[in-house]
Protein backbone atom coordinates (compact mmCIF):
# COMPACT_ATOMS: atom_id res chain seq x y z
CA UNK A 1 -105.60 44.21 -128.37
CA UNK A 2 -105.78 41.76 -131.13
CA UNK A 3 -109.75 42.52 -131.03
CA UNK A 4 -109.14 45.91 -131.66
CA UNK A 5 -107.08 44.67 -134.67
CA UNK A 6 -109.90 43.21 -136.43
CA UNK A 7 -112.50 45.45 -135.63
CA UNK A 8 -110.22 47.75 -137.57
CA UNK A 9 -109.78 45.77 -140.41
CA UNK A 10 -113.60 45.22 -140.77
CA UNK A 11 -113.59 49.25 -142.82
CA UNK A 12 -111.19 47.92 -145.01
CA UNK A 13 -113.95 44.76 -145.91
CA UNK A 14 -115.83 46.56 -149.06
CA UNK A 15 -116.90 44.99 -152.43
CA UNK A 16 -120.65 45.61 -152.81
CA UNK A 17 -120.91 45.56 -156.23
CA UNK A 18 -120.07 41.74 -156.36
CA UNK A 19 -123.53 39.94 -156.21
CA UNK A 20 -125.38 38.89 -153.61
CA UNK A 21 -125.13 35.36 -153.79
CA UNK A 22 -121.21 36.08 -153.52
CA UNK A 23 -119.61 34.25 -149.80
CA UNK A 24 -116.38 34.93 -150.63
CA UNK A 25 -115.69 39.06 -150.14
CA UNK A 26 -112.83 41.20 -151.15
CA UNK A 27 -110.69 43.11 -148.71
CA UNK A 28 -109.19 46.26 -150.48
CA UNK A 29 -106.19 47.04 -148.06
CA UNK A 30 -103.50 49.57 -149.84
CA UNK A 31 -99.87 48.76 -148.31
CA UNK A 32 -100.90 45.51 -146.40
CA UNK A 33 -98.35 44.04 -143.90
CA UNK A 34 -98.87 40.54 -145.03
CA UNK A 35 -96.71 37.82 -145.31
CA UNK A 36 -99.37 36.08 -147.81
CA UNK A 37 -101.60 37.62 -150.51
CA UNK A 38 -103.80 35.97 -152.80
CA UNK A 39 -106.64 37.52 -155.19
CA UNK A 40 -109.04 36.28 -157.39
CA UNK A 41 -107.38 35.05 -160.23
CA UNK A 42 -108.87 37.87 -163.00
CA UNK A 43 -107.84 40.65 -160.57
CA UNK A 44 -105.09 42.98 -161.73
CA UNK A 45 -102.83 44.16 -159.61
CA UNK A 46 -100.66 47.37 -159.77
CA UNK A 47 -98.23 48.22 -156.92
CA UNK A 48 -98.80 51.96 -157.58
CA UNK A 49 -102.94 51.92 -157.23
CA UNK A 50 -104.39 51.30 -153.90
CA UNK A 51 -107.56 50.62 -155.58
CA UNK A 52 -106.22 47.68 -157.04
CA UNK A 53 -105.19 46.14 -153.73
CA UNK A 54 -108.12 44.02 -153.63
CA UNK A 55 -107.20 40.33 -151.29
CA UNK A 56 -109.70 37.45 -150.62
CA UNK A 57 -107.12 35.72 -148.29
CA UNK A 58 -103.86 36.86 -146.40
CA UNK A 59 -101.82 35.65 -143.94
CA UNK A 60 -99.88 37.88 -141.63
CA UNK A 61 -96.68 36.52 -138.70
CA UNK A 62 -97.33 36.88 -135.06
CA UNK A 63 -95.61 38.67 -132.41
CA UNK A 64 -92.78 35.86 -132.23
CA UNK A 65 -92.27 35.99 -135.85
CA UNK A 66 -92.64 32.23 -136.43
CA UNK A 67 -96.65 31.82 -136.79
CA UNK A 68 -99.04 32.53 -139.30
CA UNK A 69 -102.52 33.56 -138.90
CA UNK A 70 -104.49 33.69 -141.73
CA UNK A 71 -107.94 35.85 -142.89
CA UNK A 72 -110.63 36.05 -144.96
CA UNK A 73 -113.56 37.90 -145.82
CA UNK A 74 -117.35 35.93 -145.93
CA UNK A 75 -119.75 38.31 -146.39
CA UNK A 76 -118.08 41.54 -146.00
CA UNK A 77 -116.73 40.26 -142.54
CA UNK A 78 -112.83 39.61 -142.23
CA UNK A 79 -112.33 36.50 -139.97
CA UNK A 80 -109.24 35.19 -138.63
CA UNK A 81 -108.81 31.28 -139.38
CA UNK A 82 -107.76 28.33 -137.08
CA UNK A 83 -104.92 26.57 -138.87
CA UNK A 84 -105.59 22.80 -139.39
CA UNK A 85 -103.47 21.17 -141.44
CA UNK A 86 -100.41 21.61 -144.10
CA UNK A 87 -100.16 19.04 -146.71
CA UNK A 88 -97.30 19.73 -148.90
CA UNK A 89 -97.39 18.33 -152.71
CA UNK A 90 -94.79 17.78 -155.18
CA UNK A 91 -95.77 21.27 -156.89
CA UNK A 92 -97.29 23.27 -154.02
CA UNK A 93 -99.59 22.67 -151.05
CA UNK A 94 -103.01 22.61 -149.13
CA UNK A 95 -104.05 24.82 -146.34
CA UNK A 96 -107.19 23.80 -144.26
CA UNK A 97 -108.27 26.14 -141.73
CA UNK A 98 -111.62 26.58 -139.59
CA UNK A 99 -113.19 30.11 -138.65
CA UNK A 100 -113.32 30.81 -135.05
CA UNK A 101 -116.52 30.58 -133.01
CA UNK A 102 -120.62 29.65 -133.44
CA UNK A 103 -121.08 27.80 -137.22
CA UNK A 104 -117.44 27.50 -137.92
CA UNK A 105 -116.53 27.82 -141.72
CA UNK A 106 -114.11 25.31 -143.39
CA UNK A 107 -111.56 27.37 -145.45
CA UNK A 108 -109.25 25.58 -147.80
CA UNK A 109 -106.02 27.25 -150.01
CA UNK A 110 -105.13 25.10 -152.75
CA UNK A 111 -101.63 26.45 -153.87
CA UNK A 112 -99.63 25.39 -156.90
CA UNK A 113 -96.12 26.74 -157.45
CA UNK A 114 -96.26 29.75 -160.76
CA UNK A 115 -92.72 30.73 -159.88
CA UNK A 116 -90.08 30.59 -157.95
CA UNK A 117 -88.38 33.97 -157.01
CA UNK A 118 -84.77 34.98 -154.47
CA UNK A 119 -87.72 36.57 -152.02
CA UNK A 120 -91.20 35.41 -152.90
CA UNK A 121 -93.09 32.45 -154.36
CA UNK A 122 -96.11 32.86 -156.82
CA UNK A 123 -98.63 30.51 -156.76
CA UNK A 124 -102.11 29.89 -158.31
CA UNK A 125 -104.96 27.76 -157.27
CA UNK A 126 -108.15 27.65 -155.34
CA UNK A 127 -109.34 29.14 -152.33
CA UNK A 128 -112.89 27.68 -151.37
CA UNK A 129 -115.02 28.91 -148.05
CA UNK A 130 -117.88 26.27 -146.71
CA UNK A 131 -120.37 26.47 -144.04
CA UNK A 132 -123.27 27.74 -143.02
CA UNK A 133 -124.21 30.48 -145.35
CA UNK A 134 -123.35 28.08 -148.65
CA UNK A 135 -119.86 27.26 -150.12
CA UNK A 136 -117.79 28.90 -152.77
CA UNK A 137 -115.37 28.01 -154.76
CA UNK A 138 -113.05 30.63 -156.71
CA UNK A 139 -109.33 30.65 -158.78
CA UNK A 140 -107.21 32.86 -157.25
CA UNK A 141 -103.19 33.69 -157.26
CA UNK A 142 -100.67 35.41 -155.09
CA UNK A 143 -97.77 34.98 -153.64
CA UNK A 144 -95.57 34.52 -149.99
CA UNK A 145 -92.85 36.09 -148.97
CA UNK A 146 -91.09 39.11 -148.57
């Protein structure tokens, strides 16, 4: 079932105007279940334009409610990460994940706290993809919660 998921998920995987040299894709996904959501950091974002829905990385909970898987898109293909490690900082924290299978990408969040909300947290930092097909760094923001 979970395949069928992210086979899914691959139509919502389209940026081609970005250029080619570009690893790190967007994933336009209007009304995203998503527990996480970070863009690059010059996107704008209006609640009331799908268009504008436009994620490099996302996290989504489990079945049991507890877990976190996250995503991203390198080259136009949305892959679910292996977490690795949490490191929490004074202002924020680092996320290192893996991509499953062959030529595994390393996949790092770098999140500092914007602001501080009842619900949800903004943050801003880095996201930055390496592997295989060359390594990218990019600013992004976003937020967790509800």
């Amino acid at each position: 079932m979970k395949q069928q998921f992210l086979a899914g998920l691959v139509l919502f995987v389209a940026t081609p105007s970005l250029a080619a040299d570009t690893l790190i894709s967007t994933i336009n996904w209007p009304n995203i279940d998503a527990f996480c959501t970070f863009q690059r950091a010059d996107a704008t974002f209006d609640f009331n334009d799908p268009s504008s829905w436009n994620f490099v990385f996302f996290t989504q909970h489990g079945p049991d409610g507890l877990t976190e898987t996250g995503y991203v898109s390198i080259n136009f293909n949305l892959r679910e990460l292996e977490p690795l490690e949490i490191v929490q900082g004074k202002d924020g924290e680092t996320r290192q994940y893996r991509t499953y299978g062959a030529d595994p990408y390393a996949v790092t969040l770098t999140m500092s706290i914007d602001r501080e909300g009842y619900e949800n947290t903004d943050y801003k930092g880095y996201l930055t993809v390496d592997g295989p097909g060359g390594r990218e760094s990019i600013a992004v923001r976003g937020n967790c919660g509800v």
